[in-house]
Protein backbone atom coordinates (compact mmCIF):
# COMPACT_ATOMS: atom_id res chain seq x y z
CA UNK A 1 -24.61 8.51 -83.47
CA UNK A 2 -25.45 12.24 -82.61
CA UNK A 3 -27.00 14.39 -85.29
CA UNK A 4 -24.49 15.97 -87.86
CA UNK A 5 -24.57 19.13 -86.13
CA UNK A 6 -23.06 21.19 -89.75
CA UNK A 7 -25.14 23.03 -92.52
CA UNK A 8 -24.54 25.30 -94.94
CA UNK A 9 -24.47 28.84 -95.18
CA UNK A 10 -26.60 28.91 -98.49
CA UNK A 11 -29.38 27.31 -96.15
CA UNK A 12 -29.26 30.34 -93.72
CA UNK A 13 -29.48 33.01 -96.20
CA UNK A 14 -32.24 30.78 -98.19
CA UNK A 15 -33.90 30.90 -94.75
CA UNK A 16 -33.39 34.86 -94.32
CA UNK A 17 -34.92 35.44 -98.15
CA UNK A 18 -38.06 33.49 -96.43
CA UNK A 19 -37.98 30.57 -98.96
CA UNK A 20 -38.08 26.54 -97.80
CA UNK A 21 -35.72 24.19 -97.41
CA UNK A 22 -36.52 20.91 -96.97
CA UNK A 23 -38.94 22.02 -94.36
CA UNK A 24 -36.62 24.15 -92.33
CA UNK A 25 -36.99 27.82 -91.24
CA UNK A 26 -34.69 30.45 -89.52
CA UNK A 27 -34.85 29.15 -86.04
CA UNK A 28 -33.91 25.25 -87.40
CA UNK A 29 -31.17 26.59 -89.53
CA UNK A 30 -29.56 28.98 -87.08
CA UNK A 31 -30.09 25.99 -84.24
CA UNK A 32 -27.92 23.66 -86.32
CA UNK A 33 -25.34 26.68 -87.65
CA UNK A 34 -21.46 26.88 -87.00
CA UNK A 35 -18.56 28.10 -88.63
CA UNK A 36 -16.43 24.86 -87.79
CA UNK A 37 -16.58 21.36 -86.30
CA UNK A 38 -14.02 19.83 -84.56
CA UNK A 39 -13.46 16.59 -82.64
CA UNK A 40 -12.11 15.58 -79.26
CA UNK A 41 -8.93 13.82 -78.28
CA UNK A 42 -10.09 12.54 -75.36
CA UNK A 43 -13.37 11.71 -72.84
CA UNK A 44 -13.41 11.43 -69.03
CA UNK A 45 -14.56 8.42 -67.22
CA UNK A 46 -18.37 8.78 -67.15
CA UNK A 47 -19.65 10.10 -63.77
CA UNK A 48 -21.16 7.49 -61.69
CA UNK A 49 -24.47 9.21 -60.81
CA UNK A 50 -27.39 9.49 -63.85
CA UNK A 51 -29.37 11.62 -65.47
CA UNK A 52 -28.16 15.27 -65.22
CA UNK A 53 -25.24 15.07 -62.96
CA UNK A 54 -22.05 16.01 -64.49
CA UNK A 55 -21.26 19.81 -64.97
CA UNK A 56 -18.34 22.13 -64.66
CA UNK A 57 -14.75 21.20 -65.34
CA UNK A 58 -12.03 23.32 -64.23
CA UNK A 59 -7.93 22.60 -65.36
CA UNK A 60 -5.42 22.68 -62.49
CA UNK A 61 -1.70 23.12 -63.56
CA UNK A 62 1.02 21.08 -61.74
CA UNK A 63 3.45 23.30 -60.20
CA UNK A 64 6.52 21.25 -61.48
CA UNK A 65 5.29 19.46 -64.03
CA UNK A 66 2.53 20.47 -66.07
CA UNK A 67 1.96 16.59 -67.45
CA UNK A 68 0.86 15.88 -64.15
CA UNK A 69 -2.01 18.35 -64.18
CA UNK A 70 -5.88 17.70 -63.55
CA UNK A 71 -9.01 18.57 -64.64
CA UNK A 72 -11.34 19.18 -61.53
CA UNK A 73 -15.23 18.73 -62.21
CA UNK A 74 -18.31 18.58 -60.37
CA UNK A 75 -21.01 15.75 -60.19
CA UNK A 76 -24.12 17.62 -59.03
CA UNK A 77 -25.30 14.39 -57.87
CA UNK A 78 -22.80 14.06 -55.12
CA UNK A 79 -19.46 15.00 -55.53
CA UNK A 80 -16.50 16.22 -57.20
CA UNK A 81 -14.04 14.16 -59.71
CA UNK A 82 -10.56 14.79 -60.63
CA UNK A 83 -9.32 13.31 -63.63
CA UNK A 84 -5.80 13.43 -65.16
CA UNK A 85 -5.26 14.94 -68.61
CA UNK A 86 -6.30 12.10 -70.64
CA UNK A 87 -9.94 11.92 -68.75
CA UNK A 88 -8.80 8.85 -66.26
CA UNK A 89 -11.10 9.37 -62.87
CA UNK A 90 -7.89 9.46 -60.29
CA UNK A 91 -10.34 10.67 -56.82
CA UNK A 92 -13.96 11.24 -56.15
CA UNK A 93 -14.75 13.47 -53.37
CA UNK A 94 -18.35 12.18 -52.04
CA UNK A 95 -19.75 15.71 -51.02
CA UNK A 96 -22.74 17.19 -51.09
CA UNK A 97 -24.47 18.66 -54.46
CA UNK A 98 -21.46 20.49 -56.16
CA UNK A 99 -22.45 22.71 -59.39
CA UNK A 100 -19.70 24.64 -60.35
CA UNK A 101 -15.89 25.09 -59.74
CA UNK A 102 -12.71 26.75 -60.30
CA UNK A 103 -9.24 26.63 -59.28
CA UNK A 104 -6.60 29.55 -58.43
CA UNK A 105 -3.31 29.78 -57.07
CA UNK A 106 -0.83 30.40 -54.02
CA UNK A 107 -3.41 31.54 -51.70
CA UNK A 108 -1.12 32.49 -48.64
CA UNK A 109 -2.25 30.29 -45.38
CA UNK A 110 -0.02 30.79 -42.48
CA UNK A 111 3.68 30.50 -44.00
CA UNK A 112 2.33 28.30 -47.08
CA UNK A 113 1.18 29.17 -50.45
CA UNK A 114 -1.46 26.69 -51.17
CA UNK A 115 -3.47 26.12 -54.60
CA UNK A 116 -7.38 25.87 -53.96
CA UNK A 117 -10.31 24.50 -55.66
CA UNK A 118 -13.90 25.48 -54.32
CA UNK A 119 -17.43 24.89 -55.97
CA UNK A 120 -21.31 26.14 -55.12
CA UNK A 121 -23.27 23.18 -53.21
CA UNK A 122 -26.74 23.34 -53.53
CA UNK A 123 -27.31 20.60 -51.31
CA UNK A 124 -29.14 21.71 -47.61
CA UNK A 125 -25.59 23.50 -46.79
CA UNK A 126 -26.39 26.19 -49.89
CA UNK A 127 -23.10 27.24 -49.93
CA UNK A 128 -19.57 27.22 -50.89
CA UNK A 129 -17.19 24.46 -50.26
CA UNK A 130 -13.07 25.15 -50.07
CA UNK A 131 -10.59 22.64 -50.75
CA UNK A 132 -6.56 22.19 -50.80
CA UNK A 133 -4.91 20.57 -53.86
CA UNK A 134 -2.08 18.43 -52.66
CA UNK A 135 0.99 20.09 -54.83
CA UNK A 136 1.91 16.96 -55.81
CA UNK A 137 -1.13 14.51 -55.95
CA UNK A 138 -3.81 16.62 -57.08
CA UNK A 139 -5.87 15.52 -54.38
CA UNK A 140 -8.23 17.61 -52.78
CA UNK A 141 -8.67 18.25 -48.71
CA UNK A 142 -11.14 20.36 -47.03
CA UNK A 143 -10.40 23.60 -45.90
CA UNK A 144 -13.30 25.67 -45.32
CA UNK A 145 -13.52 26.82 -41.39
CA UNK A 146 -17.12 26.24 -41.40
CA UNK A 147 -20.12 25.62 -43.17
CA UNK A 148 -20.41 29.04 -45.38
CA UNK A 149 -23.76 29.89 -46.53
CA UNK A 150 -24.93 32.23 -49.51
CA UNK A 151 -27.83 34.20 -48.28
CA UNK A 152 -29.35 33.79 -52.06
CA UNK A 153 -32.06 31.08 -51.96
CA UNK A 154 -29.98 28.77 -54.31
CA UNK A 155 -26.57 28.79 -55.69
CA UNK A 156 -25.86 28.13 -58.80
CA UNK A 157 -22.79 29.78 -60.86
CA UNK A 158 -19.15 30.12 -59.98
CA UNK A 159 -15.86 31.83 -60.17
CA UNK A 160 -12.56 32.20 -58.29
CA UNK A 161 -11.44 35.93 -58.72
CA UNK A 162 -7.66 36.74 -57.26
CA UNK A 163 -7.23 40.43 -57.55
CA UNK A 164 -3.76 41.38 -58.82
CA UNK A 165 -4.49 45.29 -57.58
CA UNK A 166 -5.09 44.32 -54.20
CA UNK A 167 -3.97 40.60 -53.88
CA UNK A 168 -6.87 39.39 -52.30
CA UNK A 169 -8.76 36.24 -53.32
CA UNK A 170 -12.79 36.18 -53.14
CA UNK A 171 -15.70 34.06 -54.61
CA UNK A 172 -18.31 34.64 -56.69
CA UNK A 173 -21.47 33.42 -56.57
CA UNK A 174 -24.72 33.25 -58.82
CA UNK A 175 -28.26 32.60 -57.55
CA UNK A 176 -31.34 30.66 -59.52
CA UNK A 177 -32.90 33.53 -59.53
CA UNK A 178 -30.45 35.84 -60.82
CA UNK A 179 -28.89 36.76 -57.38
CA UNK A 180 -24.70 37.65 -57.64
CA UNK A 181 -22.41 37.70 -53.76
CA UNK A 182 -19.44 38.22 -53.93
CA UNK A 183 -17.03 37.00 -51.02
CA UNK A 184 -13.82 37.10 -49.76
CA UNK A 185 -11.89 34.50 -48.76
CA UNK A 186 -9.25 34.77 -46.02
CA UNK A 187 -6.96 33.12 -43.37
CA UNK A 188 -8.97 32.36 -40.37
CA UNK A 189 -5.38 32.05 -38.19
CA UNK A 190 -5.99 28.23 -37.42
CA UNK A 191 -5.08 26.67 -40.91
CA UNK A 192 -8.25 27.14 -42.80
CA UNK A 193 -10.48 29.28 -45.39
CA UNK A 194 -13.19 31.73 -43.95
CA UNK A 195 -15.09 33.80 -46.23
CA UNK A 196 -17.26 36.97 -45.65
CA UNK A 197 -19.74 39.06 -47.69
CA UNK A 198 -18.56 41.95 -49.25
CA UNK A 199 -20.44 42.69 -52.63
CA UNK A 200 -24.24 41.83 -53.84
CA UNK A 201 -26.04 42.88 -56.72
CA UNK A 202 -29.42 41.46 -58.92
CA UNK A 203 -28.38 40.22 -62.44
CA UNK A 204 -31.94 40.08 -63.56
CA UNK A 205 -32.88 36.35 -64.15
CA UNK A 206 -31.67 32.69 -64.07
CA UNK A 207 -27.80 33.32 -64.37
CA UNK A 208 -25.15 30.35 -64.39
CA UNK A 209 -22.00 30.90 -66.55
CA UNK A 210 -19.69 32.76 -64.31
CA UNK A 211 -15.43 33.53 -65.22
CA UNK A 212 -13.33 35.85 -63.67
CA UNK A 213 -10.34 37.87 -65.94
CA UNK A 214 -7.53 38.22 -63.47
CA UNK A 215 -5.73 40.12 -65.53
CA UNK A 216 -8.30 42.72 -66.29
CA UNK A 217 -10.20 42.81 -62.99
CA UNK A 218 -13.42 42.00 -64.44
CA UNK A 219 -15.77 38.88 -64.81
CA UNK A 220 -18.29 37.66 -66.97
CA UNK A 221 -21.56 36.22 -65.98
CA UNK A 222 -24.09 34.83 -68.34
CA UNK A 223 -27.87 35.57 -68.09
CA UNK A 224 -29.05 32.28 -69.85
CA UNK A 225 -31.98 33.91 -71.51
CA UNK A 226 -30.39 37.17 -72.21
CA UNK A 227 -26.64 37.36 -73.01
CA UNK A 228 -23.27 37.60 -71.49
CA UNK A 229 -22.41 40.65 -69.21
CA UNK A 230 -19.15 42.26 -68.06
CA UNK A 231 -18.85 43.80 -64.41
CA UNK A 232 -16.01 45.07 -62.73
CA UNK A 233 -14.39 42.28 -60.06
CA UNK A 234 -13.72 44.92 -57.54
CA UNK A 235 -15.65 44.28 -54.55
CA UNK A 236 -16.25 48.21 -55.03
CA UNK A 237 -17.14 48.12 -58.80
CA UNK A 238 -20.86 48.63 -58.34
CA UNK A 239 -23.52 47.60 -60.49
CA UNK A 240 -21.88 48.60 -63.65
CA UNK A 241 -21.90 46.56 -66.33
CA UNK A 242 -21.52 46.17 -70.29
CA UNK A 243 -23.43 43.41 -72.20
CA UNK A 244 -20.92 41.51 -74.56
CA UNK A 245 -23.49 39.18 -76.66
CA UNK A 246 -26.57 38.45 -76.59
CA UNK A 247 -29.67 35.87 -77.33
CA UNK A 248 -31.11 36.10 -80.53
CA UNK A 249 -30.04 39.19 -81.84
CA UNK A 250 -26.79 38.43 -81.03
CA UNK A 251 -24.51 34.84 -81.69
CA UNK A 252 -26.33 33.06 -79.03
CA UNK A 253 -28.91 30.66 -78.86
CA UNK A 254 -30.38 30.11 -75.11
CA UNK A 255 -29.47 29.01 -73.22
CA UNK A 256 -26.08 30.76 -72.48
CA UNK A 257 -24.25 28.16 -69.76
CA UNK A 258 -20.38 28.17 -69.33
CA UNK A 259 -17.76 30.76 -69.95
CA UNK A 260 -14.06 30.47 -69.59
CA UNK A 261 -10.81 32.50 -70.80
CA UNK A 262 -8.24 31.80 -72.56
CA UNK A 263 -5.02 33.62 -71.14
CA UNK A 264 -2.62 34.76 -73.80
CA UNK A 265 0.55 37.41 -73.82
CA UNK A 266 0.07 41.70 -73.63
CA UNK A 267 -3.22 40.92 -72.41
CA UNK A 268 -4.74 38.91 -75.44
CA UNK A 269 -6.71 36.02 -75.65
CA UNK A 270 -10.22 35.04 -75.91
CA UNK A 271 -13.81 35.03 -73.86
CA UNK A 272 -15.33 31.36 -74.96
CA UNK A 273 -19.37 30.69 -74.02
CA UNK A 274 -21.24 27.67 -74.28
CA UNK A 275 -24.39 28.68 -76.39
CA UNK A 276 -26.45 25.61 -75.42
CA UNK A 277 -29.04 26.09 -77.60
CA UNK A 278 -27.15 25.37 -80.78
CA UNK A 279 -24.25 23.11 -79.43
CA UNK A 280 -21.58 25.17 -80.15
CA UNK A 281 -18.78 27.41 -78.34
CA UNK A 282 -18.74 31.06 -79.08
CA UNK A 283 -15.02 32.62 -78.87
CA UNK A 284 -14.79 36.49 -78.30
CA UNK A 285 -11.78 38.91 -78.33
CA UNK A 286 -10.42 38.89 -74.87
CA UNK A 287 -10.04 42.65 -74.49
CA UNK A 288 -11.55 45.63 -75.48
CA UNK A 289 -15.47 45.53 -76.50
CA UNK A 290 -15.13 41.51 -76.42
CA UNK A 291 -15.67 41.58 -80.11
CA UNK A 292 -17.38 37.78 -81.67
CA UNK A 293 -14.81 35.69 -83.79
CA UNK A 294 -16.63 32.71 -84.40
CA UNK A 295 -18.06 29.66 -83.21
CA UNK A 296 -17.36 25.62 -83.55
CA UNK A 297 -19.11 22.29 -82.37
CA UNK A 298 -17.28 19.28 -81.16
CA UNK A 299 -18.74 16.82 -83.57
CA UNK A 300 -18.25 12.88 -83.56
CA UNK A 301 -14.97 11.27 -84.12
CA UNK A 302 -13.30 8.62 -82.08
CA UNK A 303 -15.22 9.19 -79.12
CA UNK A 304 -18.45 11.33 -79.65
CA UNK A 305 -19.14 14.76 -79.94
CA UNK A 306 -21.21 17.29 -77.69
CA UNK A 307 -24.54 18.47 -76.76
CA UNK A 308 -26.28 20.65 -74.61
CA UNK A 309 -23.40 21.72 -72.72
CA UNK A 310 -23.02 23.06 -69.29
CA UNK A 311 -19.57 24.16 -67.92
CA UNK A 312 -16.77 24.37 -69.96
CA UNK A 313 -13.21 25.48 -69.64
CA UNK A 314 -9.37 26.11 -71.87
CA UNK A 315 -5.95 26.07 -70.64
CA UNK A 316 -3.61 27.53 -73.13
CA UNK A 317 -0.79 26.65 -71.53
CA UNK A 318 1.60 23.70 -72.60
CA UNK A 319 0.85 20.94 -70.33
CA UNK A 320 2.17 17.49 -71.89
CA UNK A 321 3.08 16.25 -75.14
CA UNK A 322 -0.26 15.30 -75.92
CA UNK A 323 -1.02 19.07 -75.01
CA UNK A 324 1.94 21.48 -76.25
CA UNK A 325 -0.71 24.42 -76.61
CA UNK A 326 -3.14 23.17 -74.37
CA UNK A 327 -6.74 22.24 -74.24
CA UNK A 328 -10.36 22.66 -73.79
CA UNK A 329 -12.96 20.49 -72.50
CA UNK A 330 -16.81 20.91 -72.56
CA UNK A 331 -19.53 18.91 -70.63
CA UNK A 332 -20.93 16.43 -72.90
CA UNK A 333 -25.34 16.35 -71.98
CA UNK A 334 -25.43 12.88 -73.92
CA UNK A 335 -22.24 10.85 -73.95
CA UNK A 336 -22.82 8.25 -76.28
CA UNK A 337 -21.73 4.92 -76.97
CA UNK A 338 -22.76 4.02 -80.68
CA UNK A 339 -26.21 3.99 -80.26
CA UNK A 340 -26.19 3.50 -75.72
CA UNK A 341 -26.02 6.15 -73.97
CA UNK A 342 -24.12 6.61 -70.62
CA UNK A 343 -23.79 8.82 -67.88
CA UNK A 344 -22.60 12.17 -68.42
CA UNK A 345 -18.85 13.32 -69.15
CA UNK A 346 -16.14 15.72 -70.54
CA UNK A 347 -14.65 15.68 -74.13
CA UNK A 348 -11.08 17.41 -73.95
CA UNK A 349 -9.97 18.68 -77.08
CA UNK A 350 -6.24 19.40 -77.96
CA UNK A 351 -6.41 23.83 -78.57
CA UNK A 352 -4.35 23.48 -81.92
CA UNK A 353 -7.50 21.94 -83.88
CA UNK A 354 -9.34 24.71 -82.70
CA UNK A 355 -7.32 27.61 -83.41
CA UNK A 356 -6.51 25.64 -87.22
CA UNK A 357 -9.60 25.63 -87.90
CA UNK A 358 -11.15 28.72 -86.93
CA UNK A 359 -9.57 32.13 -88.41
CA UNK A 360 -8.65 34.56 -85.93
CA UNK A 361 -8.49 32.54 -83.33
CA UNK A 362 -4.85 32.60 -80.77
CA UNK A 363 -2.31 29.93 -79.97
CA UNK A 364 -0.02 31.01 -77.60
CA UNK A 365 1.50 28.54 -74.98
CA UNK A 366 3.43 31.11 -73.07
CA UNK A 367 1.10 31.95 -70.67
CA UNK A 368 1.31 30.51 -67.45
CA UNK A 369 -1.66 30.68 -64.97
CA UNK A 370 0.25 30.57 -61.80
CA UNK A 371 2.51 33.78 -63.32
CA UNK A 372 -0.64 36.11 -64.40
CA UNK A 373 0.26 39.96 -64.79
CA UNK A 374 -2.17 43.40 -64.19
CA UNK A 375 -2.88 44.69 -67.27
């Protein structure tokens, strides 16, 4: 079994007043801290490769009907997975050394409006790779009208980013060694995706976590040693940017790895991060200054909880009746088995435990990602 991941708030403020506790200090107590646990529904299918190899997740919504949905992840080791709802492996897409991904909607190619998944490769290609989901099927196709290349040394982080101002669709892409391009993706006029450089800019160091806020225009990238930043999605936003959280000082613990959103109406909703360092899942006001709520773990239950977590991602949107508000799913570092452990995988938790358990924290089904709306 995984380590009880819960302690006390007495022990942290024991810790502050710079007494013992059973042999702990700050840095053990605020490494084990959280405001709540809760625990998944469901796991995926364990990846096939070892070690570290599974990643990012990323939740595609059905068209027709939402109980037909997938979740989309990557195996760095080779490929990418798509899973339905309840974590069954329904394709695996042998391709290169996929780290990231994300999914967005009705990308107009030729007279069709076609729903796209793409993910970083940092296999000898270094690039991006562009797929079609089949409407009905989930399954992906390649798109891409070439091999596309970053020009940053490694890739690394990723985020879809569809403009409502302008309409335009474009990628975003974080380097190893803190590099950001931004690209846009377009109709090459034979049927497939071509991309071109539009926007670069130096995030500082090692930077990963990477979501895009349709809505808003903006995305969030984190800096795994430093914090969380907001920058405008524009291609013409600049360098601007605001820092949302940060590590130590702030609610996170390094390192700072995946960050998703959680759409809800009038613009609401939530920033989420995976603070690595403490196994736990820090959920921020959607709007304004991106103010911190609180944090949970996904502790052991009927399949086992979470550590050291890479990608994660939320849907609050009601996608089956196992799902009526939704879910969230997290990269598990050490899926266990009693005491074997497997490959890597995804717990997928059902949103109402979280938002029960935490104070302040949204449920609102209404919000369909296909539908989004400038605010």
């Amino acid at each position: 079994m995984k380590t009880c991941r819960k302690i006390c708030a007495a022990l942290l403020v024991t810790s502050f007043m710079g007494f013992g506790w059973g042999g702990c200090n700050i840095s053990e107590a605020a490494k084990n801290y959280h405001d709540v646990a809760v625990q998944a529904d469901y796991e995926t299918d364990a990846v096939v490769a070892g070690n570290d190899a599974a990643d990012d997740p990323a939740i595609w919504v059905h068209p027709r009907n939402p109980s037909k949905s997938t979740i989309i992840a990557t195996n760095k080791q080779g490929g990418l997975l798509v899973y339905d709802l309840k974590g069954k492996e329904l394709y695996n897409v042998k391709v290169g050394k996929p780290n990231n991904v994300d999914v967005r909607y009705s990308f107009p190619l030729g007279k069709e409006k076609i729903d796209i998944a793409a993910a970083t490769d940092r296999s000898q290609k270094n690039g991006l790779l562009i797929y079609k989901i089949n409407s009905e099927t989930g399954k992906l196709t390649n798109i891409a009208a070439r091999d596309i290349f970053a020009k940053m040394k490694v890739v690394y982080g990723f985020s879809l980013y569809h403009s409502l101002k302008t309409g335009k669709y474009y990628a975003l892409i974080s380097g190893y060694e803190g590099e950001f391009e931004q690209y846009e993706l377009f109709d090459n006029g034979e049927g497939k995706i071509d991309a071109k450089l539009v926007r670069s800019l130096e995030i500082g160091s090692i930077s990963e976590g990477l979501v895009a806020d349709d809505e808003y225009g903006c995305f969030y990238i984190s800096e795994e040693n430093v914090g969380i930043w907001k920058y405008g999605a524009e291609p013409n936003a600049g360098t601007k940017r605001v820092q949302v959280d940060s590590v130590g000082v702030g609610h996170l613990i390094a390192d700072v790895e995946g960050l998703t959103i959680y759409y809800a109406r009038n613009g609401k909703g939530h920033l989420i991060a995976s603070s690595q360092g403490n196994n736990s899942y820090n959920i921020y006001d959607r709007s304004g200054i991106n103010s911190y709520i609180g944090s949970f773990s996904i502790d052991d239950g009927k399949v086992d909880g979470t550590n050291d977590t890479d990608g994660i991602d939320v849907i609050s949107f009601e996608l089956a009746k196992e799902f009526p508000n939704g879910l969230f799913i997290a990269q598990d570092g050490e899926n266990m088995d009693g005491d074997k452990k497997l490959n890597q995988n995804f717990k997928i938790v059902r949103w109402e435990k979280i938002s029960r358990a935490l104070p302040g924290i949204l449920l609102d089904n209404t919000v369909n990602p296909r539908h989004l709306k400038r605010q």
